[in-house]
C-alpha atoms as a PDB file:
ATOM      1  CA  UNK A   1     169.523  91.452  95.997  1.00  0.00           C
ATOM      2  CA  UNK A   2     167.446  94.430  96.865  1.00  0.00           C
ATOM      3  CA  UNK A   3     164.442  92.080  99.884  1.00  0.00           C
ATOM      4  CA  UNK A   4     165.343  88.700  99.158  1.00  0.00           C
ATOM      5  CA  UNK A   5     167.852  86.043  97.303  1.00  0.00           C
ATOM      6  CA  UNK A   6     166.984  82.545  96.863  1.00  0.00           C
ATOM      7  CA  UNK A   7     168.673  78.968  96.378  1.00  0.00           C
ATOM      8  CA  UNK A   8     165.254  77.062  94.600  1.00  0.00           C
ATOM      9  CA  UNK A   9     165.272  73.906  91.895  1.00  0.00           C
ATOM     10  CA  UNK A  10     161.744  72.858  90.062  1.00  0.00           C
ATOM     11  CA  UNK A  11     160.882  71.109  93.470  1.00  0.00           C
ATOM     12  CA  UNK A  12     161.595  73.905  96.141  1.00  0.00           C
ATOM     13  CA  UNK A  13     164.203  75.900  97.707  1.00  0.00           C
ATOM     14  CA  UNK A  14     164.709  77.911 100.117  1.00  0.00           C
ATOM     15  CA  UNK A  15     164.001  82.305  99.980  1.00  0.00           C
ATOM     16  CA  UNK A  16     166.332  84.442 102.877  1.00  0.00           C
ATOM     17  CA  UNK A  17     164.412  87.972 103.129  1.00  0.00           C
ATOM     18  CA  UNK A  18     166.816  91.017 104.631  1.00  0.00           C
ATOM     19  CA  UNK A  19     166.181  93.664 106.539  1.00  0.00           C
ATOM     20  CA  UNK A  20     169.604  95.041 106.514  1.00  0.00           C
ATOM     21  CA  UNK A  21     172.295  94.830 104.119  1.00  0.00           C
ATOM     22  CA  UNK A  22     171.557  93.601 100.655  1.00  0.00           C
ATOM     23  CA  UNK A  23     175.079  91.574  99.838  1.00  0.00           C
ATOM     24  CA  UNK A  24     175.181  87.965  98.980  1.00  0.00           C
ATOM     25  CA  UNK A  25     177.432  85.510  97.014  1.00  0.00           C
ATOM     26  CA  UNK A  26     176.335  82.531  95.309  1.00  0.00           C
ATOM     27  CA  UNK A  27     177.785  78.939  95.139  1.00  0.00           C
ATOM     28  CA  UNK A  28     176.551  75.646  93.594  1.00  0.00           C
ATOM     29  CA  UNK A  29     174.551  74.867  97.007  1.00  0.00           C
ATOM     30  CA  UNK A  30     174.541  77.654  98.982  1.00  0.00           C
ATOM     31  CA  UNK A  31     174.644  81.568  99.754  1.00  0.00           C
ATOM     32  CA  UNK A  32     177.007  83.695 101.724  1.00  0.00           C
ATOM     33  CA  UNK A  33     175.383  86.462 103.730  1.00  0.00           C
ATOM     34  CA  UNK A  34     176.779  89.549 104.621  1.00  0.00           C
ATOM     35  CA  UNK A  35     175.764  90.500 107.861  1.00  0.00           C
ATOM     36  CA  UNK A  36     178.242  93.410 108.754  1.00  0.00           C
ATOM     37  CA  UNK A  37     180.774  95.443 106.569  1.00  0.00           C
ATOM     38  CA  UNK A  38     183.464  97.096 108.278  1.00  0.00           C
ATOM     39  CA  UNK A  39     186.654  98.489 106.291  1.00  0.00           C
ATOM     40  CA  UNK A  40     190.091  99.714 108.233  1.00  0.00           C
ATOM     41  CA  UNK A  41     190.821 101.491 104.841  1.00  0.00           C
ATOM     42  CA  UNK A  42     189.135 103.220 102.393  1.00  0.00           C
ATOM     43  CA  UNK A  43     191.318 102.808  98.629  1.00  0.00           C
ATOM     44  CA  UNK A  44     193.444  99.817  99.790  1.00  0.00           C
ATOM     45  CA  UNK A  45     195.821  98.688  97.029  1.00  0.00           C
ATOM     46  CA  UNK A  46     195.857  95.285  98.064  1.00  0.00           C
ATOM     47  CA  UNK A  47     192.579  93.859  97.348  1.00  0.00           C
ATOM     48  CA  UNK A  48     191.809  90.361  95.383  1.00  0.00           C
ATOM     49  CA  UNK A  49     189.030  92.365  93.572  1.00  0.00           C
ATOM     50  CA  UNK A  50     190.692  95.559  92.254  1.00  0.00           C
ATOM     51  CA  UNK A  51     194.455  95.943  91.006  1.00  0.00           C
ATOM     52  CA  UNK A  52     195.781  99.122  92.306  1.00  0.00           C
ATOM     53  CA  UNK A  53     194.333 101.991  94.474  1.00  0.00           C
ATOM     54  CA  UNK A  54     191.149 104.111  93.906  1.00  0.00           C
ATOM     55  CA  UNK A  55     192.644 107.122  95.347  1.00  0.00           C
ATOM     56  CA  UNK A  56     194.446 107.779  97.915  1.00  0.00           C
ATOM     57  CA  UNK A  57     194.790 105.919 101.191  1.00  0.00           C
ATOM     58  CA  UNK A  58     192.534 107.085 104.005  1.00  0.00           C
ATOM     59  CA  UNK A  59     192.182 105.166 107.265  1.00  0.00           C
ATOM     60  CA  UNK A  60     188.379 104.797 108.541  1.00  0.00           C
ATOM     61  CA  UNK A  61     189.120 103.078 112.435  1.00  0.00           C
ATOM     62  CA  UNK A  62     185.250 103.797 113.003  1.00  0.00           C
ATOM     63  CA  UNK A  63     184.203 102.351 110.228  1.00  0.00           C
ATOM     64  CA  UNK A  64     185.567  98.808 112.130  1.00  0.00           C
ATOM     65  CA  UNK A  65     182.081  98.779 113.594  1.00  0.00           C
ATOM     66  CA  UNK A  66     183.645  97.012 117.011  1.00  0.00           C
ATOM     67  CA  UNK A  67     180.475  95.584 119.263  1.00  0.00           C
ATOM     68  CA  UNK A  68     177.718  94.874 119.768  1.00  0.00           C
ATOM     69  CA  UNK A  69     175.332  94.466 116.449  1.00  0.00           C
ATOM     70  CA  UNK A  70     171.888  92.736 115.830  1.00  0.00           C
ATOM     71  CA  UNK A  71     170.411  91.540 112.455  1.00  0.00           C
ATOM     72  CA  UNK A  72     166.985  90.589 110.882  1.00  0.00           C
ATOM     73  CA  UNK A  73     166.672  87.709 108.245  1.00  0.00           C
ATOM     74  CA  UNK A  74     163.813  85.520 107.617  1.00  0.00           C
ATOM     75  CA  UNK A  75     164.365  82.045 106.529  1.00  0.00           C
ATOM     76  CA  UNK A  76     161.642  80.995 103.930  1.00  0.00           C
ATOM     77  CA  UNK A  77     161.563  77.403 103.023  1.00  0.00           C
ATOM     78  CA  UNK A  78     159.436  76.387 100.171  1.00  0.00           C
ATOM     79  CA  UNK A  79     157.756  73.719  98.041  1.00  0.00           C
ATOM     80  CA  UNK A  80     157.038  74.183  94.044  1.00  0.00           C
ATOM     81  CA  UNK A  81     157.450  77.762  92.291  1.00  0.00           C
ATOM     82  CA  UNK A  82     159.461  80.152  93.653  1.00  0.00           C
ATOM     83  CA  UNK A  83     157.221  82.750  92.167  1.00  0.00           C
ATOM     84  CA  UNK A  84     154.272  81.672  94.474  1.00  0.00           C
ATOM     85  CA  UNK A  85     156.694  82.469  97.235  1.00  0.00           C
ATOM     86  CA  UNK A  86     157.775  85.529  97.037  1.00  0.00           C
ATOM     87  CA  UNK A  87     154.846  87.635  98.908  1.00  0.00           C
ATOM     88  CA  UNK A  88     156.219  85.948 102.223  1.00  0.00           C
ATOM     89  CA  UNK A  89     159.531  87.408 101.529  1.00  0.00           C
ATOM     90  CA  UNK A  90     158.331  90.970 100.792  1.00  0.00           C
ATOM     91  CA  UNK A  91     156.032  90.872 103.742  1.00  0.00           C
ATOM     92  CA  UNK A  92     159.080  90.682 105.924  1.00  0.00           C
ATOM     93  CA  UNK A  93     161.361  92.998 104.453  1.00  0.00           C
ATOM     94  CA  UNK A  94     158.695  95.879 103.584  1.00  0.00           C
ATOM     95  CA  UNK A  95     156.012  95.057 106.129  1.00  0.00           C
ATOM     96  CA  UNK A  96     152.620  97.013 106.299  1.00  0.00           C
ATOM     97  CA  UNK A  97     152.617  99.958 108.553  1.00  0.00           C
ATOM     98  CA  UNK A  98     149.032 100.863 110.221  1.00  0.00           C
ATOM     99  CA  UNK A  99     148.682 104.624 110.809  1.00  0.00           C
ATOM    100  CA  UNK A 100     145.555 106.141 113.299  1.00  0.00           C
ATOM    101  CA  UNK A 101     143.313 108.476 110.486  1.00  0.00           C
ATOM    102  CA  UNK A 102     143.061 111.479 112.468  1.00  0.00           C
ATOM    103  CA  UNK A 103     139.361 112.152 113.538  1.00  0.00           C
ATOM    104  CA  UNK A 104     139.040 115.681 111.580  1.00  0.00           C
ATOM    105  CA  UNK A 105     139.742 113.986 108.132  1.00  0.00           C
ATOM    106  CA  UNK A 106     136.673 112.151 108.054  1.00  0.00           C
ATOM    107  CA  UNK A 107     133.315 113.578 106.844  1.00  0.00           C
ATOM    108  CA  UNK A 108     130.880 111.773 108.979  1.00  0.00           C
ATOM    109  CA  UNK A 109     130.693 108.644 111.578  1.00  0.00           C
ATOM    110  CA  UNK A 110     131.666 105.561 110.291  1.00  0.00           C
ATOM    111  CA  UNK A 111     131.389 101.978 111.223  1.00  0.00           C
ATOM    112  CA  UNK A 112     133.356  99.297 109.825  1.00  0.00           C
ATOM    113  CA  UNK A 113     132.458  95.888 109.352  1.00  0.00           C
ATOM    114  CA  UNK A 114     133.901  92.998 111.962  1.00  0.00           C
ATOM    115  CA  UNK A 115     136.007  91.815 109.195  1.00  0.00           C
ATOM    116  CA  UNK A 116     137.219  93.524 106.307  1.00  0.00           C
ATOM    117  CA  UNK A 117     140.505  93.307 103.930  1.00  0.00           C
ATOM    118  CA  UNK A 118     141.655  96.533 102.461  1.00  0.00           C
ATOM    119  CA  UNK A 119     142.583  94.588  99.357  1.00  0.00           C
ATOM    120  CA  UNK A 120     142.800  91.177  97.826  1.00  0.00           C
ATOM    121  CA  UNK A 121     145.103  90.311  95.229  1.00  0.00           C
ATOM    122  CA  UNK A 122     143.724  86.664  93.603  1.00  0.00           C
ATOM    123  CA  UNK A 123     147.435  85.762  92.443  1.00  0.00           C
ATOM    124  CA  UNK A 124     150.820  85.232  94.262  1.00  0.00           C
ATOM    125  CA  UNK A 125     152.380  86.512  91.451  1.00  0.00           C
ATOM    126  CA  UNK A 126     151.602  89.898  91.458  1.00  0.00           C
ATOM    127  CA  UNK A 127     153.299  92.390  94.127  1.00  0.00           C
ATOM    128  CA  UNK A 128     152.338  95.555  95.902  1.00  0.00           C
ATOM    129  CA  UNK A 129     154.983  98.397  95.170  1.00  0.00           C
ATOM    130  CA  UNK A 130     153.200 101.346  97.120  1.00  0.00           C
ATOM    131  CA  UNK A 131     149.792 102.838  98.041  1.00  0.00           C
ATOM    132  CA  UNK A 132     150.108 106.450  98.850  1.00  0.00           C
ATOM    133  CA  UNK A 133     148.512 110.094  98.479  1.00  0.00           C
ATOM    134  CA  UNK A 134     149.112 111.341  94.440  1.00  0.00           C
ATOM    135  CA  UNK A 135     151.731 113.792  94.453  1.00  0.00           C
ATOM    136  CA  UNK A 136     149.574 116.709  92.535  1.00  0.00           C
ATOM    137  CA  UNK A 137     146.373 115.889  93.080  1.00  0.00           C
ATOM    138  CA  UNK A 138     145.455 114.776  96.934  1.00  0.00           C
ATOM    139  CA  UNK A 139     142.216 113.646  96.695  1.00  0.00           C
ATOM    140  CA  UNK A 140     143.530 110.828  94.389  1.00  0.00           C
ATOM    141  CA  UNK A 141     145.380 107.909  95.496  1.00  0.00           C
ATOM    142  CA  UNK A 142     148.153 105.816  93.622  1.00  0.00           C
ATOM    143  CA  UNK A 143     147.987 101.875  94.091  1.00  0.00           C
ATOM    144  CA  UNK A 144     151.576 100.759  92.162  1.00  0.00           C
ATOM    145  CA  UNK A 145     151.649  96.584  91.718  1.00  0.00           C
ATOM    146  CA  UNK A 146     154.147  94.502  89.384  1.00  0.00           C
ATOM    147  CA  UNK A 147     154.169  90.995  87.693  1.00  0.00           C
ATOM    148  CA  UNK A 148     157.403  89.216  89.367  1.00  0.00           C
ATOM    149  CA  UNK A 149     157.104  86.260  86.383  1.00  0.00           C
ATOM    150  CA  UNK A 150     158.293  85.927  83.149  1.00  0.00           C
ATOM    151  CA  UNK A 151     154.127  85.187  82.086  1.00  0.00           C
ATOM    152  CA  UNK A 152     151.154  87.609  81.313  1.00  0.00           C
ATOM    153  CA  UNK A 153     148.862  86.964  84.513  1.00  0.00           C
ATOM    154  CA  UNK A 154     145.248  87.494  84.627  1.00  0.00           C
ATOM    155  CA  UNK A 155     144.024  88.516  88.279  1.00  0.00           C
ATOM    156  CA  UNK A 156     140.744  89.959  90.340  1.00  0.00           C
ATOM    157  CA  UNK A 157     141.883  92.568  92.794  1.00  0.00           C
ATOM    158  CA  UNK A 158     138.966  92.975  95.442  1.00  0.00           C
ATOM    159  CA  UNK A 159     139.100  96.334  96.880  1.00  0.00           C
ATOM    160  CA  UNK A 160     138.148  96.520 100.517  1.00  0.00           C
ATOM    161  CA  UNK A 161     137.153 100.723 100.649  1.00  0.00           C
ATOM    162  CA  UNK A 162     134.616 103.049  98.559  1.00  0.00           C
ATOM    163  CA  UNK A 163     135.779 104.827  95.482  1.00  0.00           C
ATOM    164  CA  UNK A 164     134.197 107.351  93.147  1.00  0.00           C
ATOM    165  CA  UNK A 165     136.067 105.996  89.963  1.00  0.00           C
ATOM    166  CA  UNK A 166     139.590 104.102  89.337  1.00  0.00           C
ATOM    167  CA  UNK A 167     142.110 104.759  86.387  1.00  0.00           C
ATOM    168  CA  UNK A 168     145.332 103.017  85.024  1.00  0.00           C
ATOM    169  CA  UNK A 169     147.650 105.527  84.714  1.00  0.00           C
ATOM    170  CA  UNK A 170     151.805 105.755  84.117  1.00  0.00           C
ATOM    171  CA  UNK A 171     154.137 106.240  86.263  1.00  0.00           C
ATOM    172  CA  UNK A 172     154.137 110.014  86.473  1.00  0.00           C
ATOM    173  CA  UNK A 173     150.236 109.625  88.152  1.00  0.00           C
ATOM    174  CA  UNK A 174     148.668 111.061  84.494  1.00  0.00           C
ATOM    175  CA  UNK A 175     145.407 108.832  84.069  1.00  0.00           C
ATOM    176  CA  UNK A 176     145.465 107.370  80.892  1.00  0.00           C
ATOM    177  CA  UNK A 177     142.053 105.113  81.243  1.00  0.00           C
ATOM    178  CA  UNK A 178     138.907 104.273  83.147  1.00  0.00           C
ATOM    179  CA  UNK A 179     138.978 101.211  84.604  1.00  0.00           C
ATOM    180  CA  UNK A 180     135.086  99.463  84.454  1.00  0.00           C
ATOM    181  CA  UNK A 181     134.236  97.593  86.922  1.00  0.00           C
ATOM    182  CA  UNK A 182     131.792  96.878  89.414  1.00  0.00           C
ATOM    183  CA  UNK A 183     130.983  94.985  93.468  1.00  0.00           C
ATOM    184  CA  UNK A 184     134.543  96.215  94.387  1.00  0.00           C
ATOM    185  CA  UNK A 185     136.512  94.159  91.727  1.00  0.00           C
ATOM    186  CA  UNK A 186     138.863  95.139  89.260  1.00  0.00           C
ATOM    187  CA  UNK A 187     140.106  92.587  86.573  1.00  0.00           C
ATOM    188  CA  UNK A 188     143.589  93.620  85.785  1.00  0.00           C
ATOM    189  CA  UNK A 189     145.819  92.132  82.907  1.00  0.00           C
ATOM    190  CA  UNK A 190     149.381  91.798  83.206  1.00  0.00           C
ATOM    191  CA  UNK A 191     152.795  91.407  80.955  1.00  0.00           C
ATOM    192  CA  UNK A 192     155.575  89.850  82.199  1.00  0.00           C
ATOM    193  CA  UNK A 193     157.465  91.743  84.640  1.00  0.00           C
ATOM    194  CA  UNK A 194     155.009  94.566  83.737  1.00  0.00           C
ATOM    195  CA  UNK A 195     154.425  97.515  86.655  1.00  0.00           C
ATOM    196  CA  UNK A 196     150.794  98.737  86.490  1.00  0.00           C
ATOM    197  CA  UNK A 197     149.311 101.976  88.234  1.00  0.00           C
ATOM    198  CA  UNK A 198     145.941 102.585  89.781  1.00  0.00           C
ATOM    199  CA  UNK A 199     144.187 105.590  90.268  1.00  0.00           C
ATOM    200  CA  UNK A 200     141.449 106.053  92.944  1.00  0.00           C
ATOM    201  CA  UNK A 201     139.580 108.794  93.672  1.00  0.00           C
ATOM    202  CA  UNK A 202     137.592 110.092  96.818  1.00  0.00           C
ATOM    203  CA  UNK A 203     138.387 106.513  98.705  1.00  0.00           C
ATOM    204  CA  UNK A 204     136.132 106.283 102.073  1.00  0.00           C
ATOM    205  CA  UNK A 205     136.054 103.185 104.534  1.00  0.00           C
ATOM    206  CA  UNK A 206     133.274 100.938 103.929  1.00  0.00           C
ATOM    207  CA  UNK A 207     130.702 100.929 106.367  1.00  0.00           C
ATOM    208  CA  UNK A 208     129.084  98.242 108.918  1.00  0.00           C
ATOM    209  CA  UNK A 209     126.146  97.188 110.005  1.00  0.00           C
END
């Protein structure tokens, strides 16, 4: 798993999100979790899951991790799709990090509103990947989202700050096309498991009254 594994049937299940270690094994009805790995040897001959040595035998006594360790999981239980799920497990494993905007990087006084998102996504199916400065151009900014279902999804995502224009463009932050739309909404299309790139430009807060 790389945030989350899951034991789910048509009716439920239940999602474990990491924040450590990403090792698991499956059974029938249930999942081992590995909390700590600690090795006395590294290239140990014998091993249940290798026959023979990798190389030569080196003792590791620090890597026997000896006392005192701590560990963050998040126990999901669910109802219905695991699919509509999944947002719960990402917001533990990669939460949101708020940042102060220093005072010189904005152009004039601004007040926001008493209650404002920074963005809406209308479906539980599509993720945020990353939202970040583009690497060449600065002035742009890259919004990266992906489909976790096996099904094209149709979605509004309501933007919460002021743009001059927004683009779909590939991975390598080239825009490829304008994106039309208008009151702060974008209607995006999705393919399964597809990853899909925005492209803002000039974003400012939104002011208040």
């Amino acid at each position: 798993m790389l945030n989350w594994c899951s034991l789910n049937s048509p009716e439920g299940g239940l999602i474990i999100s990491v924040r450590g270690l990403n090792e698991y094994s499956p059974d029938e009805s249930s999942l081992k979790i590995t909390l700590l790995r600690a090795v006395g040897y590294l290239s140990r001959k014998d091993l249940s899951s290798r026959v023979g040595a990798a190389g030569p035998l080196i003792p590791t006594p620090d890597a026997q991790c000896k006392g005192w360790n701590s560990f963050e999981y998040s126990l999901i239980p669910f109802r219905g799709n695991l699919l509509d799920h999944l947002r719960n497990a990402q917001d533990f494993s990669a939460p949101l990090i708020g940042v102060t905007m220093p005072k010189e990087t904005i152009s004039k006084e601004v007040f926001l509103p008493p209650k404002e998102g920074f963005l809406e996504l209308k479906s539980n199916k599509i993720l945020l990947s990353s939202l970040k400065q583009a690497e060449r151009n600065r002035s742009w900014y890259v919004l990266r989202l992906y489909n976790v279902s096996e099904e094209s999804v149709e979605t509004i995502l309501r933007i919460g700050f002021q743009y001059k224009e927004v683009w779909i463009s590939n991975l390598n932050e080239e825009p490829l096309k304008k994106v039309e739309g208008g009151n702060g909404e974008v209607k995006l299309d999705f393919k399964p498991y597809e990853i899909v790139t925005l492209m803002f430009r000039d974003i400012t807060p939104k002011s208040g009254s």
